[in-house]
Structures are given as structure tokens and as C-alpha cells.
Protein backbone atom coordinates (compact mmCIF):
# COMPACT_ATOMS: atom_id res chain seq x y z
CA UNK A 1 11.20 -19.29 -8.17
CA UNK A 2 11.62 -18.21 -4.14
CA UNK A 3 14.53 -16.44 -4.48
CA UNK A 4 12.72 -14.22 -6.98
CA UNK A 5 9.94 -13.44 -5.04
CA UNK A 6 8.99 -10.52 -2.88
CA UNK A 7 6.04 -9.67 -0.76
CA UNK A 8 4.24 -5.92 -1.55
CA UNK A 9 2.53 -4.47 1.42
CA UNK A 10 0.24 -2.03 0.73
CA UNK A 11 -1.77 1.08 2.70
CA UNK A 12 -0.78 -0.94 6.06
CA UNK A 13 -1.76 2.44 7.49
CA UNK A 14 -3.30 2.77 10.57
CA UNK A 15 -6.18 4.79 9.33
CA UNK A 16 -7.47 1.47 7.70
CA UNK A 17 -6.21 -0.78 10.20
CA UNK A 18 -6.03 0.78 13.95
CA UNK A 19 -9.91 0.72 16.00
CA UNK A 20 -9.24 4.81 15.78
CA UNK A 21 -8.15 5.00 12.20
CA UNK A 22 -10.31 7.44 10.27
CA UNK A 23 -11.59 5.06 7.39
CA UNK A 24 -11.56 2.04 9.68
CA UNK A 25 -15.37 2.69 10.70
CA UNK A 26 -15.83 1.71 6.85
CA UNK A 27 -13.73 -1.28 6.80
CA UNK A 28 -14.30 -2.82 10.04
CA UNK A 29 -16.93 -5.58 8.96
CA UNK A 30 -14.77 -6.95 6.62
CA UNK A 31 -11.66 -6.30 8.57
CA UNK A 32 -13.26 -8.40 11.74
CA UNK A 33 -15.05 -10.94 8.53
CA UNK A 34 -11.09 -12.10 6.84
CA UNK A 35 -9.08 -11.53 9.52
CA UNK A 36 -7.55 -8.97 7.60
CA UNK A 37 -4.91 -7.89 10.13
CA UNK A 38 -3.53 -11.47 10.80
CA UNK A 39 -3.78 -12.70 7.20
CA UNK A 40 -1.29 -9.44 6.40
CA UNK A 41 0.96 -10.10 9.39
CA UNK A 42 1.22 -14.21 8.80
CA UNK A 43 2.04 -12.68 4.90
CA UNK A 44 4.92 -10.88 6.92
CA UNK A 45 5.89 -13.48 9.20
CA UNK A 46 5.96 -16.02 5.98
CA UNK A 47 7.85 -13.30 3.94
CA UNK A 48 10.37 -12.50 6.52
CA UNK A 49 11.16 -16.14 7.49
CA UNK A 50 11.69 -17.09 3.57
CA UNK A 51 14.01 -14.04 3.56
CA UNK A 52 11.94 -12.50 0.87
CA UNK A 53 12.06 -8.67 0.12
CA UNK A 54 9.30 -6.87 1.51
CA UNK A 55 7.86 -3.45 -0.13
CA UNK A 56 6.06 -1.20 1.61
CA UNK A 57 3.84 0.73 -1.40
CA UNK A 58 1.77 3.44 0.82
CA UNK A 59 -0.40 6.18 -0.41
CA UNK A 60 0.47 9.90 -0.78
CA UNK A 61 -0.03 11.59 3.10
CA UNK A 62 -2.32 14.77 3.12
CA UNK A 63 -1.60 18.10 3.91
CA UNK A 64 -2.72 21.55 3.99
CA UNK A 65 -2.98 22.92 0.17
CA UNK A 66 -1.94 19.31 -1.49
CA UNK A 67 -4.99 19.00 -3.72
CA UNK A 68 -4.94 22.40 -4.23
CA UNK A 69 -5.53 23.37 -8.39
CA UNK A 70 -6.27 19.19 -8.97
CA UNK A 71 -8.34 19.47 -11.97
CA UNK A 72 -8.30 15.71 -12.91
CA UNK A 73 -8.83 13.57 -9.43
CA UNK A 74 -11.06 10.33 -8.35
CA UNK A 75 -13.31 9.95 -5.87
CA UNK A 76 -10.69 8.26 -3.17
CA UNK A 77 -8.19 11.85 -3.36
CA UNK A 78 -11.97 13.50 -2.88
CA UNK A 79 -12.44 11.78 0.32
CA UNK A 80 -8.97 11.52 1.53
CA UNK A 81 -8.98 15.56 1.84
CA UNK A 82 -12.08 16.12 3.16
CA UNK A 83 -11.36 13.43 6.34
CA UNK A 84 -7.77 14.23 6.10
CA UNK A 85 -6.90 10.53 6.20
CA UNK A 86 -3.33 9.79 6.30
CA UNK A 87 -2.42 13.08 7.44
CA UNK A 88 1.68 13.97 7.74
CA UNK A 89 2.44 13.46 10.87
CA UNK A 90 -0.68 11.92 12.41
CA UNK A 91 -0.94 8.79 13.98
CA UNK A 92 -3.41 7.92 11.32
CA UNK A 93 -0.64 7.96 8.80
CA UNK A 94 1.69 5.78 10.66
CA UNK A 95 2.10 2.46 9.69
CA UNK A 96 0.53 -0.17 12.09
CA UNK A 97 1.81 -1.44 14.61
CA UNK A 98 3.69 -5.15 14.30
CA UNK A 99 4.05 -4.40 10.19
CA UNK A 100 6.36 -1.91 10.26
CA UNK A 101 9.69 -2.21 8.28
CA UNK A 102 12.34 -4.01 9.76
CA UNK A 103 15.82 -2.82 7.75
CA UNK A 104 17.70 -5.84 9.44
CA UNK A 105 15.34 -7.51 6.71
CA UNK A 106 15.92 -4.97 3.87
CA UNK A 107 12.12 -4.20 3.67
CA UNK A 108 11.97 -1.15 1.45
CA UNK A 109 9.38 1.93 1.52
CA UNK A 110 8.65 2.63 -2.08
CA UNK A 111 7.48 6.46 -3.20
CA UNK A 112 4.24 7.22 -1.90
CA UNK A 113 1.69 5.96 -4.51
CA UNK A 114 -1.32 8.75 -6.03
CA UNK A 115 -4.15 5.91 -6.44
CA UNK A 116 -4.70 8.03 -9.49
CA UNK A 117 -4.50 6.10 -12.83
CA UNK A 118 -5.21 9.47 -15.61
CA UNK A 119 -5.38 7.41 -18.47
CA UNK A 120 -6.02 3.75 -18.73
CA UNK A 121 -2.52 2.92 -20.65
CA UNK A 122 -0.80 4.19 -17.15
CA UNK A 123 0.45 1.83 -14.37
CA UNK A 124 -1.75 1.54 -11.11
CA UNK A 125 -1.59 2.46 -7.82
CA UNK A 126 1.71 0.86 -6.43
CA UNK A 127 3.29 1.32 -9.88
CA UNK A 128 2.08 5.06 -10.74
CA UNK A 129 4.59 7.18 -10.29
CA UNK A 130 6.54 5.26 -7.68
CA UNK A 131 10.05 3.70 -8.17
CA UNK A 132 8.81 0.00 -7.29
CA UNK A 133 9.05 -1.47 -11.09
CA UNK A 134 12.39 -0.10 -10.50
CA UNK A 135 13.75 -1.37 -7.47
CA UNK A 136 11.72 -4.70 -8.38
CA UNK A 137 14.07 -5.62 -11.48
CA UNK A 138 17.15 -4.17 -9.78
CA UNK A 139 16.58 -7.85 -7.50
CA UNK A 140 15.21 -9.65 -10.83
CA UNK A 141 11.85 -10.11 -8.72
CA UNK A 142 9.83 -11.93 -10.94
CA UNK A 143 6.99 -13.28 -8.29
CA UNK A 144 4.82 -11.22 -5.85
CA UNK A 145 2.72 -11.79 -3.13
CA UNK A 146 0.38 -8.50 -1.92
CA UNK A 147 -1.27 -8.08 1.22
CA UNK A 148 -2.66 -4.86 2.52
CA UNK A 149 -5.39 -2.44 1.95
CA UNK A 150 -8.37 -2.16 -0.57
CA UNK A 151 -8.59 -5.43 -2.12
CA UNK A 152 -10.98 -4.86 -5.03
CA UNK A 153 -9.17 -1.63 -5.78
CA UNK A 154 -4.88 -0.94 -4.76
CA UNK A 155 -3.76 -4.54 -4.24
CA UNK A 156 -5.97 -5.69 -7.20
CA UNK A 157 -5.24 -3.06 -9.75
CA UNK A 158 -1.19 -3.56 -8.63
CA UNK A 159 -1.55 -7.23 -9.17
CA UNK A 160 -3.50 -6.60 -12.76
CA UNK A 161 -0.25 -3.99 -13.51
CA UNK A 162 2.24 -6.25 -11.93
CA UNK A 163 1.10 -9.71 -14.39
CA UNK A 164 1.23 -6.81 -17.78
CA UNK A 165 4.71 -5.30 -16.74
């Protein structure tokens, strides 16, 4: 079962993480309550050390005119353009420091994910429109572990999606 499992890191950007990240303000109670940044790098550290394959599943960056003509979007893609959160380019958009990929381990940035779901029949975040399912069976991964950003709404909704694929 180890060799067929794979950690999934998701949103590790430094808009939820980093003291000056533009949503951090809204997480930082629970942040500082679970330890959130050491529970995701000791997932990491584990992941790494079991030679596991680690996925990075981030969301779509903002720019200028992205949203533009969106007639069908959720509230997150509402606030994400009106802060400019994970703005190309910006520090904000970076991922954090001490979790970035390390290619010496073969950790792999998946397509940016939408956190849009259209239609309830359609995969979730990490899985909506990204190539992860894909590059998942290409190493027969059949176990994951997720850390990362929102719990009760990216890395739950990819789990729920992950256990029907």
C-alpha cells in the first residue's frame, strides 16, 4: 500500500499561509489553533522521507480581465478578484516558504485548479479541470494523504472526489 501512495498539497500559497498574505487575516485563528503550518510541513517531511510523490494542486492566479464575461461563478472566484488574492506574480501567489517543490523528489505542480464545481456530477477542486486524475494513475496511486488549505471546502471536496474516482 506505501508504494502507492502520494501526498496532495493544496493552496500552500502564501496568501493563506504568510503573516502578510491577503486572506491570512481570515485564517489566522485557526492557523495559530492546529498548527496548520507544521502539521502541512511534518505531512512533507513524512512524504518526502517515505519517498512518496508529492502534488502540488494550487488555485487559478488572478489577473487583470480573468473573470471577465463569468456568468456562472461562486462566492470564493467573487472574493478572489475583488482582493486580488493570488495575484501572477505577487508574492501572495508564491508558494510558502519551506513547502515548495523539490524536483530532486519528483514533486509535481498539477494545472491550476478553478474551485468551481458547475454541476454536481463534475470533479472538485483539485480534480476540475486539472490533469491530477491523470498523472495519479500514470504511478497507479491508489492512496492519498492531503494537507493544505481550506479544510471544510478544497482538501475536503478533493478527498470526497478522490474516494468516488
Amino acid at each position: 500500500m506505501l508504494e502507492k501512495t502520494a501526498l496532495v498539497l493544496i493552496d500552500v500559497y502564501n496568501d493563506f499561509l504568510h503573516p502578510d498574505g491577503k486572506a491570512t487575516a481570515a485564517l489566522s485563528e485557526s492557523l495559530s489553533k492546529f498548527h496548520t503550518i507544521e502539521h502541512i510541513q511534518q505531512a512533507l517531511e513524512a512524504a518526502r522521507s517515505a519517498k512518496f510523490p508529492v502534488y502540488y494542486s494550487l488555485h487559478q492566479q488572478y489577473h487583470d480581465g480573468k473573470y471577465t464575461g463569468f456568468e456562472h461563478w461562486n462566492p470564493m472566484l467573487q472574493s478572489v478578484e475583488a482582493a486580488r488574492s493570488f495575484e501572477e506574480g505577487s508574492f501572495g501567489a508564491q508558494i510558502y516558504q519551506g513547502l515548495e517543490p523539490d524536483a530532486k523528489n519528483g514533486d509535481t505542480v498539477i494545472s491550476k485548479h478553478w474551485n468551481q464545481r458547475p454541476v454536481a456530477s463534475q470533479a472538485g477542486p483539485s480534480f476540475n479541470n486539472t490533469d491530477l486524475d491523470w498523472l495519479l494513475r500514470q504511478k497507479d496511486i491508489t492512496h492519498l494523504v492531503f494537507a493544505g488549505l481550506v479544510a471544510n471546502t478544497c482538501i475536503e471536496t478533493t478527498a470526497r472526489v478522490a474516494n468516488e474516482q
